[in-house]
Protein backbone atom coordinates (compact mmCIF):
# COMPACT_ATOMS: atom_id res chain seq x y z
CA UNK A 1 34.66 -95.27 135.71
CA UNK A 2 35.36 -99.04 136.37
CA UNK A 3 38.35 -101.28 135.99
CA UNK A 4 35.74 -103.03 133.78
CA UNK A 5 34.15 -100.23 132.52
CA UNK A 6 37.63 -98.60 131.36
CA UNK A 7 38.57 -102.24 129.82
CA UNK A 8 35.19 -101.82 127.45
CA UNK A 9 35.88 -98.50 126.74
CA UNK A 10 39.39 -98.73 125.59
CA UNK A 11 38.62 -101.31 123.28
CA UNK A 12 35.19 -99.95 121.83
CA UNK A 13 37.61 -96.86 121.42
CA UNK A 14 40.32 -99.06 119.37
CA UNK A 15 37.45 -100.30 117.32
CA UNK A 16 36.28 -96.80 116.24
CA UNK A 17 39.93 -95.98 115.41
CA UNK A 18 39.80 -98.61 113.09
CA UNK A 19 36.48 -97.52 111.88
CA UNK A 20 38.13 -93.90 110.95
CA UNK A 21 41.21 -95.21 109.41
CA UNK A 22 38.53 -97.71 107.43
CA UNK A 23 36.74 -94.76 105.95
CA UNK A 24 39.94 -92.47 105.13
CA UNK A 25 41.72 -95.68 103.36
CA UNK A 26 38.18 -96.75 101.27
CA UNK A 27 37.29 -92.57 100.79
CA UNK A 28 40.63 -92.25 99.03
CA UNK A 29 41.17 -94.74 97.27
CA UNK A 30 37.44 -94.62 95.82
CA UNK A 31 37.37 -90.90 95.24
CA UNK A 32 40.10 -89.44 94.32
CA UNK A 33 40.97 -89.34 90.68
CA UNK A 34 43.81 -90.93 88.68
CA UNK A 35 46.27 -87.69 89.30
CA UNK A 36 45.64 -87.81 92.67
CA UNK A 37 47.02 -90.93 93.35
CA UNK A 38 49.89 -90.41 92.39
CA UNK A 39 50.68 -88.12 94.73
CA UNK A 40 52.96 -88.70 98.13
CA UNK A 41 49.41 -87.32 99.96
CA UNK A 42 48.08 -90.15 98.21
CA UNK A 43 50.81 -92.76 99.33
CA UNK A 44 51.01 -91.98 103.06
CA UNK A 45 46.91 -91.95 103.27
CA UNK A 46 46.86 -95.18 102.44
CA UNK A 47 49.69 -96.61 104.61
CA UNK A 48 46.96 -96.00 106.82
CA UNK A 49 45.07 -99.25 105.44
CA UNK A 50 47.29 -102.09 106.40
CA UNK A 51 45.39 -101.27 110.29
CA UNK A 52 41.75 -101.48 109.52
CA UNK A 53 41.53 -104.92 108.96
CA UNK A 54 44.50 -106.46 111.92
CA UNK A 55 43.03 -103.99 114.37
CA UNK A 56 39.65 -105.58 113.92
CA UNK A 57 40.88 -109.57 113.78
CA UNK A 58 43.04 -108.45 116.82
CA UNK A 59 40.37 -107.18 118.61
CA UNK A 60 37.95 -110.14 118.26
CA UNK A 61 40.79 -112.24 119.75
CA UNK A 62 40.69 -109.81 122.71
CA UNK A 63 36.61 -110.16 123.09
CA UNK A 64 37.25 -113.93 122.64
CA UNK A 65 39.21 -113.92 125.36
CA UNK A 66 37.36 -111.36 128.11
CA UNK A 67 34.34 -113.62 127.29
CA UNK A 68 35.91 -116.75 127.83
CA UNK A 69 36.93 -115.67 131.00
CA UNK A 70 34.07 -114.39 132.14
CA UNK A 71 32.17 -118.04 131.67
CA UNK A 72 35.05 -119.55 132.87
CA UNK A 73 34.45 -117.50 136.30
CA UNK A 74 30.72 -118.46 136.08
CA UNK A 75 31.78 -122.43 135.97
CA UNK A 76 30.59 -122.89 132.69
CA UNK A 77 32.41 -126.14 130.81
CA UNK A 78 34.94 -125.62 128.23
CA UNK A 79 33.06 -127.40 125.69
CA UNK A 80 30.01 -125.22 126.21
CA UNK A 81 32.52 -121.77 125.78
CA UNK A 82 33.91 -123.27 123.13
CA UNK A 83 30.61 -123.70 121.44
CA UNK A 84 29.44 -120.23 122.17
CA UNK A 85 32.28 -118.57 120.76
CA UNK A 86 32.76 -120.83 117.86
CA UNK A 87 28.38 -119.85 117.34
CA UNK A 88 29.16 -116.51 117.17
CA UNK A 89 31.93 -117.24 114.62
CA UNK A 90 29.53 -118.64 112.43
CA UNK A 91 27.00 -115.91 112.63
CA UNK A 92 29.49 -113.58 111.66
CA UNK A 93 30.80 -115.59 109.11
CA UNK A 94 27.04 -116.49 107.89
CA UNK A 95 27.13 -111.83 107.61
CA UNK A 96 30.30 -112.29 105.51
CA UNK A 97 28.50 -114.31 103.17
CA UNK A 98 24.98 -112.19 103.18
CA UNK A 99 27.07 -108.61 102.75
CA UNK A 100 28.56 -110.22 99.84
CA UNK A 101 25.78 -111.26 98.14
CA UNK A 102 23.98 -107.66 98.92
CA UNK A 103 26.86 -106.31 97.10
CA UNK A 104 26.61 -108.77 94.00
CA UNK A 105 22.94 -107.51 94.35
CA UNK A 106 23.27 -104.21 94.24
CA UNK A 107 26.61 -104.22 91.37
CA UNK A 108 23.80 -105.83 88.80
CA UNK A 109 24.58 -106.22 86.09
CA UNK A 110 28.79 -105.47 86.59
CA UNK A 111 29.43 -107.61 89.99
CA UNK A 112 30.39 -110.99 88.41
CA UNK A 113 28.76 -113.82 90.31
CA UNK A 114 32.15 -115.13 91.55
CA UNK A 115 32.39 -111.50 93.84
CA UNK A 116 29.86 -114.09 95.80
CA UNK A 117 32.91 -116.26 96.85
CA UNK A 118 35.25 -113.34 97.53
CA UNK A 119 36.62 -113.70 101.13
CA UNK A 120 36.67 -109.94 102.86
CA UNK A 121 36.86 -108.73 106.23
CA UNK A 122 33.88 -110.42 107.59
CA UNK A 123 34.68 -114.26 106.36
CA UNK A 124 38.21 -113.76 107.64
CA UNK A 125 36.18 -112.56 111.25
CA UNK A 126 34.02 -115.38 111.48
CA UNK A 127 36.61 -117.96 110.52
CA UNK A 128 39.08 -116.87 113.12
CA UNK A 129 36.54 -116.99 115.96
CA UNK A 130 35.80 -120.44 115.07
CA UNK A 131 39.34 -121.42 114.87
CA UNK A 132 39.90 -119.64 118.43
CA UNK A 133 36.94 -121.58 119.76
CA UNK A 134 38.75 -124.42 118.58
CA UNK A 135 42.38 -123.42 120.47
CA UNK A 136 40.35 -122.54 123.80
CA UNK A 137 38.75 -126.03 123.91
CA UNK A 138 41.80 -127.71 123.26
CA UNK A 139 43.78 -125.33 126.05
CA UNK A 140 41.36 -127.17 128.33
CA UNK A 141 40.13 -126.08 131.71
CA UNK A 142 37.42 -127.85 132.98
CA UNK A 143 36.44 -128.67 136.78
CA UNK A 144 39.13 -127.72 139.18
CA UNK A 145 41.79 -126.86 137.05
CA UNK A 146 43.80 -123.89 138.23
CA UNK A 147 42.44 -120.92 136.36
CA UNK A 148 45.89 -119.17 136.32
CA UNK A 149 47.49 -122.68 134.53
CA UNK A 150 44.58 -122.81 132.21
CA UNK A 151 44.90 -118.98 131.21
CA UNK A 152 48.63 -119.36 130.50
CA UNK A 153 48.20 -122.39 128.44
CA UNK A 154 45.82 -120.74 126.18
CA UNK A 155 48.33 -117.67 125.79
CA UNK A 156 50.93 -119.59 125.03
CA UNK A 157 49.14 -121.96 122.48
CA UNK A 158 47.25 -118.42 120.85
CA UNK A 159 50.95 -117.27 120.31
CA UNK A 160 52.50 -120.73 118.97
CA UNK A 161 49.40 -120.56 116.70
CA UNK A 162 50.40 -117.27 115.78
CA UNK A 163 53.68 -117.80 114.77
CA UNK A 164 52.96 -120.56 112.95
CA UNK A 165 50.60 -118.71 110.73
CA UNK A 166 52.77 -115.70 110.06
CA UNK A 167 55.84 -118.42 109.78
CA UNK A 168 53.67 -120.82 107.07
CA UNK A 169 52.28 -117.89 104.91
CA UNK A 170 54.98 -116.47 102.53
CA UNK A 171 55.30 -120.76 101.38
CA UNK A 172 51.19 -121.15 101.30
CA UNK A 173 51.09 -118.00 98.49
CA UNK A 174 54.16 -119.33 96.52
CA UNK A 175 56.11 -122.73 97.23
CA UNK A 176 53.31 -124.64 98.91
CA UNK A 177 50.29 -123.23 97.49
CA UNK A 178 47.51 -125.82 97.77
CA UNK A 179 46.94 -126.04 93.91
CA UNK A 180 45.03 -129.11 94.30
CA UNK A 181 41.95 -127.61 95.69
CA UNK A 182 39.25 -125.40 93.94
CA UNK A 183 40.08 -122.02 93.49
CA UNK A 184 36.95 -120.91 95.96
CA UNK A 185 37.96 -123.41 98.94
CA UNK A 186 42.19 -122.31 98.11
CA UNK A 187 41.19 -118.39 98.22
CA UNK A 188 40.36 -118.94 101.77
CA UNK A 189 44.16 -120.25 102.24
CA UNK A 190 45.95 -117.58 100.18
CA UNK A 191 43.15 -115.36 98.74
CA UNK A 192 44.21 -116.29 94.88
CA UNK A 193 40.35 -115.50 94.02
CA UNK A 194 39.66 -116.52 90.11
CA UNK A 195 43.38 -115.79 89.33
CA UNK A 196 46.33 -117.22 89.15
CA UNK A 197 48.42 -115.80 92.31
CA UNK A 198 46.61 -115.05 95.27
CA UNK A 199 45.95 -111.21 95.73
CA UNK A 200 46.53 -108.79 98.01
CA UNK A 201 43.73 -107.07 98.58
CA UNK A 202 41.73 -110.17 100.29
CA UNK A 203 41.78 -111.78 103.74
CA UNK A 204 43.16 -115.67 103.64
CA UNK A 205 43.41 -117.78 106.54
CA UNK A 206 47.53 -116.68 106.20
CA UNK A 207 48.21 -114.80 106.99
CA UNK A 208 44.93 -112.42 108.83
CA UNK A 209 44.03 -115.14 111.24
CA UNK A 210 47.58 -114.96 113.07
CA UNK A 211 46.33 -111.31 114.11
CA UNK A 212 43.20 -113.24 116.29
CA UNK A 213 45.92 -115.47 117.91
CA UNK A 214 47.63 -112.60 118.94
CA UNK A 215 44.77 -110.95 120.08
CA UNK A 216 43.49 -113.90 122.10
CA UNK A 217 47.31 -114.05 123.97
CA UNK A 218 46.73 -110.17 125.23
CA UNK A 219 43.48 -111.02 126.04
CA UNK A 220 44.27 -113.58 128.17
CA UNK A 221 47.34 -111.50 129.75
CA UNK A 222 45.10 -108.93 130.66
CA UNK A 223 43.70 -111.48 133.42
CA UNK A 224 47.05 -112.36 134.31
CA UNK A 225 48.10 -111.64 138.53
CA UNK A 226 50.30 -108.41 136.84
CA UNK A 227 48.35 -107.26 134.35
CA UNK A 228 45.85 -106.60 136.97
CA UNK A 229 47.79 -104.05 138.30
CA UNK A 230 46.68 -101.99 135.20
CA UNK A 231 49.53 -99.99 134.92
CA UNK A 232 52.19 -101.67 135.05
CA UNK A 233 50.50 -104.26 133.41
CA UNK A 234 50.39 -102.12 130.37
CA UNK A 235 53.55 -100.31 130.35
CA UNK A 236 54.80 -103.78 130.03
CA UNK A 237 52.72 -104.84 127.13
CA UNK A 238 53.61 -101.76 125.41
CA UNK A 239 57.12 -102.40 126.00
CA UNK A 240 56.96 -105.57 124.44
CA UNK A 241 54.72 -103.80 121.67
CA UNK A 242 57.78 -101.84 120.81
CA UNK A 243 60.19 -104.84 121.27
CA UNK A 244 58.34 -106.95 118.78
CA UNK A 245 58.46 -104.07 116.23
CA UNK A 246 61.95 -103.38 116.72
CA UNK A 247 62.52 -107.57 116.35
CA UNK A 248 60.75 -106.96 113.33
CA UNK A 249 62.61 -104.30 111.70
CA UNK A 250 66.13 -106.19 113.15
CA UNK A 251 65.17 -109.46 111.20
CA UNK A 252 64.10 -107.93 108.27
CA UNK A 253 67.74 -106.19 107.62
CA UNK A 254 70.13 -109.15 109.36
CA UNK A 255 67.80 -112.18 109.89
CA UNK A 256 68.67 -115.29 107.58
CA UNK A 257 67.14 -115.52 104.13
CA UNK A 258 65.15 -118.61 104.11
CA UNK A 259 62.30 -118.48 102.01
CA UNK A 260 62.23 -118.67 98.20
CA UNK A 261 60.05 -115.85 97.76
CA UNK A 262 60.20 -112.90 100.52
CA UNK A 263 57.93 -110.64 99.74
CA UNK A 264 57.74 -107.88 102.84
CA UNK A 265 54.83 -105.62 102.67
CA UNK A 266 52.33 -108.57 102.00
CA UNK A 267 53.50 -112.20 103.17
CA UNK A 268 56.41 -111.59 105.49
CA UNK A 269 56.46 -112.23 109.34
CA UNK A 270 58.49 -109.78 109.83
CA UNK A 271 56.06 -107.15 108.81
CA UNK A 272 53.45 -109.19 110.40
CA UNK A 273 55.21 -108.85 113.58
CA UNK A 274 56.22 -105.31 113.04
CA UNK A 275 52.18 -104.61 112.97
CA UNK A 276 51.62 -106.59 115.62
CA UNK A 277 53.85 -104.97 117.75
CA UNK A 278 52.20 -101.42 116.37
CA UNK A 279 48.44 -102.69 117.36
CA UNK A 280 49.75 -103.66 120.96
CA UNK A 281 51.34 -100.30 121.61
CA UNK A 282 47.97 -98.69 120.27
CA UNK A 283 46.27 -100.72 122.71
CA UNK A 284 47.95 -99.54 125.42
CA UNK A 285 47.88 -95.92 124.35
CA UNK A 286 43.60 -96.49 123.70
CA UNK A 287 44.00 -97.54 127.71
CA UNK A 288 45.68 -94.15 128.26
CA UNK A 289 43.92 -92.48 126.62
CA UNK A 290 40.28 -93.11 128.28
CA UNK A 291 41.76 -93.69 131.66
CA UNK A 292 43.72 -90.33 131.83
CA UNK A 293 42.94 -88.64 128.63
CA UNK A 294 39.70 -87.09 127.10
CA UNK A 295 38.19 -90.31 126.56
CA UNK A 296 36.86 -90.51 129.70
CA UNK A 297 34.97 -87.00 129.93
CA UNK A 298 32.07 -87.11 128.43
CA UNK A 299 30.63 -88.39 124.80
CA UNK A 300 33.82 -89.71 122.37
CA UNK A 301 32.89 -90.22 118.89
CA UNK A 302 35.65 -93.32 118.34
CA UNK A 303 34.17 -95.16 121.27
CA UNK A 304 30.47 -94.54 120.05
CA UNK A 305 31.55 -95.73 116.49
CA UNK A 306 33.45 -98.51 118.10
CA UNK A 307 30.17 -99.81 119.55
CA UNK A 308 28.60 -100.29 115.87
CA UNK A 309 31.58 -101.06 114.11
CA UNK A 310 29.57 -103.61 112.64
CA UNK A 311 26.87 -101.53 111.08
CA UNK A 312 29.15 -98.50 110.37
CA UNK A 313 31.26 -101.27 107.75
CA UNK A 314 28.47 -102.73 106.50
CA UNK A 315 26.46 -99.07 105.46
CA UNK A 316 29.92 -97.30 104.73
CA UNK A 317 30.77 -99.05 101.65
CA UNK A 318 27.77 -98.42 99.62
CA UNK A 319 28.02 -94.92 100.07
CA UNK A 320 31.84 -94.64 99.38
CA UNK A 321 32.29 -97.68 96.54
CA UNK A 322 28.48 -98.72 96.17
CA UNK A 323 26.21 -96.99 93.72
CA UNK A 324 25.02 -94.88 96.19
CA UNK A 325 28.52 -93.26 96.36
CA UNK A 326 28.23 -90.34 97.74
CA UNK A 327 30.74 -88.63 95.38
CA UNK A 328 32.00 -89.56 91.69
CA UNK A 329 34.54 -92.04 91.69
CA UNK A 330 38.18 -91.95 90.76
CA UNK A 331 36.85 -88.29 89.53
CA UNK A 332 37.79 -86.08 92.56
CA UNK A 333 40.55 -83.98 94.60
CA UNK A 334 42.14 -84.23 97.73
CA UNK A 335 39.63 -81.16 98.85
CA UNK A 336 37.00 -83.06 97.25
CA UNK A 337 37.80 -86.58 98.94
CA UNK A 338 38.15 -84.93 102.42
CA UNK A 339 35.27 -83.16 102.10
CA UNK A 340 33.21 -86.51 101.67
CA UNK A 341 35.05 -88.00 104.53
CA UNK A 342 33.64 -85.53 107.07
CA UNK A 343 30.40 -86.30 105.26
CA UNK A 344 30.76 -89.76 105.87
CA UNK A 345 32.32 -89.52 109.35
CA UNK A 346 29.64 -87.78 110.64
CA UNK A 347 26.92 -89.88 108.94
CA UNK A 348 28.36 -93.15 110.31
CA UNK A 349 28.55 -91.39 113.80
CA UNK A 350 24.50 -90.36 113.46
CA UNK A 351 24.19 -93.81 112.42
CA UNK A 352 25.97 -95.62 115.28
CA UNK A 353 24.03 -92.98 117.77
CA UNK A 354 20.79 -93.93 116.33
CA UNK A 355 21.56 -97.53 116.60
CA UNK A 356 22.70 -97.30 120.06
CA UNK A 357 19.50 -95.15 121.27
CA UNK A 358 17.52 -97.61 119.76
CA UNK A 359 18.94 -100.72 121.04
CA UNK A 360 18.63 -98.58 124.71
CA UNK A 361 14.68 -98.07 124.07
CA UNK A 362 14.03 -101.77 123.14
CA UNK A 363 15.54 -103.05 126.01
CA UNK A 364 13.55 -100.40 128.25
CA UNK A 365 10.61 -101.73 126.78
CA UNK A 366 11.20 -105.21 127.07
């Protein structure tokens, strides 16, 4: 296997990850029934869910990055990279918008019309790869600047970014909330939807797009003279994986109190570095792991799923929320639940095979 081959598979692998912890978190919490929930099973299933989503925003900072520098090496212009990427952020964006009016479809009559203007996964995608098309035009690098300069400055700027996303949320939900604008333009700010506080369970701009920053920084240390040397270069990123999340925990307990409203588990940088520092050390273990490990002998099911981690989201949740639900809803036990998430698990994977096998015999053909 390849040095570039291993650096695809790793993160198609980290993206199927994501895909499994997607389908245990939405499984759950749509299945099982109202005594079930309150179980600790119940609990620790879900801490599961606050990865889905930063793993994927993370990881599209990463693909940002391996395809910037790959048209970068072919001499293409920044302006021209940055409209590519910020293309594709539109496209993706442009799905957010289609898969939620499928699901308004599909809910009629229940879905209220304003489930049109929710901002989910996909919105929160889009919008970052625009915004990082943005940051790698401004980084520069045109003509014969020094590639290794250019790559640094966008690493640092990704991170700056970064911080000052994770820094500015816990004011833009409380203190600073952009009341002023219309509730559909300040949900993509804070998520506050139709109500009155912004919720939880959607993707604003702060604090979801700080993840893409971060992912864009590894990205770009990946090309970086040490990082080359693979491992080393990622025994030190997963050192400073565990660093951040020990920072994290540190400020969290002695670090100054300076915001009117702290708020930990949903608005706080501290937990936002604390998972920031978990996805890097995952990273490096999905390296590991299909450089020296089983994911490098033959087929692996997270790196297939990885692949069509597009498709596998988009199907999943109209057989696990949808009316095509493949069990009863809030109705079932944990034997129950699990049951449907093998079910599901190996449905997506048929799915993602199919896909692939397809795609395969099209471009034979053409």
């Amino acid at each position: 296997m390849t040095s570039l081959q291993r650096r695809i598979a790793y993160i198609d692998w980290m993206r199927g990850l994501a895909c499994v912890l997607m389908f245990e978190t939405h499984g759950y919490d749509s299945w099982l029934s109202t005594e079930a929930k309150k179980t600790e099973f119940f609990r620790y299933s879900q801490m599961g869910g606050t990865l889905p989503a930063p793993l994927f925003i993370f990881l599209a900072g990463i693909s940002v990055a391996l395809v910037t520098e790959k048209l970068r090496g072919k001499g293409v212009a920044r302006g021209a990279i940055a409209k590519q990427v910020m293309w594709r952020g539109t496209e993706v964006f442009g799905l957010g918008i289609l898969f939620r009016a499928q699901e308004f479809i599909l809910g009629i009559p229940i879905s209220p019309w304003t489930d049109l203007l929710r901002v989910d996964v996909l919105n929160i995608l889009g919008l970052s790869m625009i915004l990082l098309g943005v940051l790698c035009w401004v980084a520069g690098g045109d003509g014969s600047a020094i590639a290794a300069v250019v790559r640094m400055r966008n690493l640092v700027l990704a991170l700056a970014a970064a911080t000052a996303v994770a820094l500015a949320t816990p004011a833009m939900w409380t203190t600073w909330r952009p009341k002023f604008l219309p509730w559909p333009v300040e949900s993509y700010v804070n998520g506050v939807h139709i109500f009155d506080k912004p919720q939880v369970w959607l993707f604003p701009i702060f604090p979801w797009v700080a993840f893409a920053f971060v992912g864009l920084a590894v990205g770009f240390w990946l090309f970086t003279d040490l990082a080359r040397r693979e491992e080393l270069g990622f025994l030190t990123l997963a050192l400073a994986g565990l660093a951040a999340f020990c920072a994290a925990l540190a400020l969290d307990r002695w670090g100054p109190d300076i915001y009117a409203v702290y708020d930990y588990w949903h608005t706080s940088p501290n937990f936002f570095l604390a998972r920031s520092g978990v996805i890097v050390v995952i990273l490096c273990a999905a390296y590991a792991w299909c450089r020296w490990g089983w994911g490098q002998v033959g087929f692996s099911p997270l790196e297939q799923l990885g692949r069509t981690s597009l498709l596998v989201y988009w199907v999943h949740i109209e057989f696990v929320y949808g009316r095509l639900s493949i069990l009863p809803k809030g109705r079932c036990g944990i034997a129950a639940a699990t049951a449907g998430l093998c079910v599901i698990f190996v449905a997506m994977l048929g799915l993602s095979v199919a896909r692939t096998r397809w795609s395969a015999r099209r471009e034979l053909v053409g």
